[in-house]
Structures are given as C-alpha cells and as structure tokens.
Protein backbone atom coordinates (compact mmCIF):
# COMPACT_ATOMS: atom_id res chain seq x y z
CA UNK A 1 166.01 76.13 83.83
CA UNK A 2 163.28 78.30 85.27
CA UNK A 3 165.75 80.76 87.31
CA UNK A 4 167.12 80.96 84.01
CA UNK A 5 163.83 82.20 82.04
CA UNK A 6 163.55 84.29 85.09
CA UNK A 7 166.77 85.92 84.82
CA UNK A 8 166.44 86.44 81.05
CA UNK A 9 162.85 87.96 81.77
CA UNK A 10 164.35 90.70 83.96
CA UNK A 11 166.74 91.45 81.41
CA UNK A 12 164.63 91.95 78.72
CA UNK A 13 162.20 94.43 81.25
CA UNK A 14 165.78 96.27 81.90
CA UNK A 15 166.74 96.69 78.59
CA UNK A 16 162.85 97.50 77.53
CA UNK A 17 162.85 100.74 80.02
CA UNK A 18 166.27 101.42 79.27
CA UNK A 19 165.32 102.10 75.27
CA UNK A 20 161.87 103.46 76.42
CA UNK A 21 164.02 106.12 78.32
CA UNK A 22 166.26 106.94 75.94
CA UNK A 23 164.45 107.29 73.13
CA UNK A 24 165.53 110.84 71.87
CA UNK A 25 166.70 111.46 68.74
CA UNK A 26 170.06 112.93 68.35
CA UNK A 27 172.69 113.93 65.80
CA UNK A 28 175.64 111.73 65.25
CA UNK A 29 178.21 113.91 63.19
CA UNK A 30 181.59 112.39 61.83
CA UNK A 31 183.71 115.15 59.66
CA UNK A 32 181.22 115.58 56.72
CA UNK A 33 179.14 112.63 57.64
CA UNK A 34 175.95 113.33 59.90
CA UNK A 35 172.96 111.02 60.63
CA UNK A 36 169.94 112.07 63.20
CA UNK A 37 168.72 108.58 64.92
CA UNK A 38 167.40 107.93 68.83
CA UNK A 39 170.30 107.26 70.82
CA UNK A 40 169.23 103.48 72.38
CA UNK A 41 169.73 102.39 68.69
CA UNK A 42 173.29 104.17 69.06
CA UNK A 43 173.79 102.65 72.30
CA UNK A 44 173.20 98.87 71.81
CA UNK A 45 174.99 99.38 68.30
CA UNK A 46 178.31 100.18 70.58
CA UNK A 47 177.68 97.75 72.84
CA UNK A 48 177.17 95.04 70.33
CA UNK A 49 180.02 96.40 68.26
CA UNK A 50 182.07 96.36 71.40
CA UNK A 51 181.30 92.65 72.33
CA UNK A 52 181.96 91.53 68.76
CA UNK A 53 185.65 93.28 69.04
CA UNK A 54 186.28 91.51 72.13
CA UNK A 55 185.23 88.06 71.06
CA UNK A 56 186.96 88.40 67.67
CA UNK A 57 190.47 89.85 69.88
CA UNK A 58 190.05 86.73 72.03
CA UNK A 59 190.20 84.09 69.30
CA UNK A 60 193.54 83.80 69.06
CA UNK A 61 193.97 82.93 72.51
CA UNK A 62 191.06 80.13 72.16
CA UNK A 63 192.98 78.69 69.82
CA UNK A 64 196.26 78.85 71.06
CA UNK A 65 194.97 77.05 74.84
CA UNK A 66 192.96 74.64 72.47
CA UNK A 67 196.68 73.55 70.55
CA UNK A 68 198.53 73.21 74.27
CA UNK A 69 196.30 70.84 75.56
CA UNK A 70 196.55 67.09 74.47
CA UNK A 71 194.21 66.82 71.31
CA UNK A 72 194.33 62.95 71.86
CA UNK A 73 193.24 62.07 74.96
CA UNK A 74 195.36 58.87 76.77
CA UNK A 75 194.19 55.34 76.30
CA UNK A 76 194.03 54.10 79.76
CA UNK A 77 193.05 56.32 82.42
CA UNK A 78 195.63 58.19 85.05
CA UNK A 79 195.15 56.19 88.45
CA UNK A 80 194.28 58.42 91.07
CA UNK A 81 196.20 58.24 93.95
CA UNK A 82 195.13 59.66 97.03
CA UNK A 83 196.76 62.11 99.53
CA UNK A 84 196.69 58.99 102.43
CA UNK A 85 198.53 56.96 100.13
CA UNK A 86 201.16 58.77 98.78
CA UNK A 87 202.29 59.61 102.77
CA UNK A 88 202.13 56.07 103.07
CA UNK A 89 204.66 55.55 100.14
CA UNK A 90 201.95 53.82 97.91
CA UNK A 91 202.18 56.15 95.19
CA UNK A 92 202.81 53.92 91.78
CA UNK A 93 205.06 56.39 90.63
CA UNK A 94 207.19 56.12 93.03
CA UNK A 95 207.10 52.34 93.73
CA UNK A 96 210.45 50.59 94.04
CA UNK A 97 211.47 48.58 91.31
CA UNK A 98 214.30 46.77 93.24
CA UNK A 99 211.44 44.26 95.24
C-alpha cells in the first residue's frame, strides 16, 4: 500500500514539472478551424484520447476470452495429480478399469 502512494506521489511530481515546463501557448490550426491553448493541455488531451481508443479497440477481445472460458465453473473440483505420480502410473485418468 505505501510503495503504492509512493509511486503515485512521484507521478504526480513528474507530470506537475512536465505541465510547468510546457506551459506555452500555441496555435492548433485544422483547415479553417484554429484555437491558441498551452500545449500540456494539448498533450494530456492526446494521451488521454489515445488511452481511451485503445481500451475501447480492446473490448472486443475482453469479451470474446470472457465467452471461451467456462462461464459455469465445475461442481467438484479437478484432483490434482502430481508429476511423481503420474510416472508412477497413479494418474486417475489413466487408471485401469479391467482390475
């Protein structure tokens, strides 16, 4: 928990001198279209607008991994056979039936 609040600490000092360095205002011109802001308010806006792309182009994939896996989870619980006992022939699945 604390190296957390630490971590998050020196992220918010980062990102606190990176927008006190880059404070300038500049022009942002599209065709017709121009706007004068400072260009850390540019720059997390493209960040943030990239991030939101990526999470909203990786959806479908969440969902699709979320339908292949077994929504119902068995009843009884997969006996775990260990590595020693399946070279001794005591795997269950492969017991003989003919005893």
């Amino acid at each position: 928990m604390q190296k957390k609040l630490i971590l998050l600490l020196a992220f918010m000092v980062l990102v606190a001198v990176f927008a006190l360095q880059n404070s300038v205002e500049v022009d942002l011109k599209l065709w017709f279209w121009s706007i004068r802001t400072s260009m850390v308010l540019i720059l997390i806006l493209t960040f943030a607008t990239g991030a939101l792309a990526g999470i909203l182009f990786s959806l479908p994939g969440w969902s699709k991994k979320s339908k292949t896996e077994d929504p119902k989870p068995s009843e009884e619980p997969e006996e775990q056979v260990s590595v020693e006992e399946k070279r001794a022939g005591k795997d269950p699945e492969f017991e003989d039936v003919n005893k």
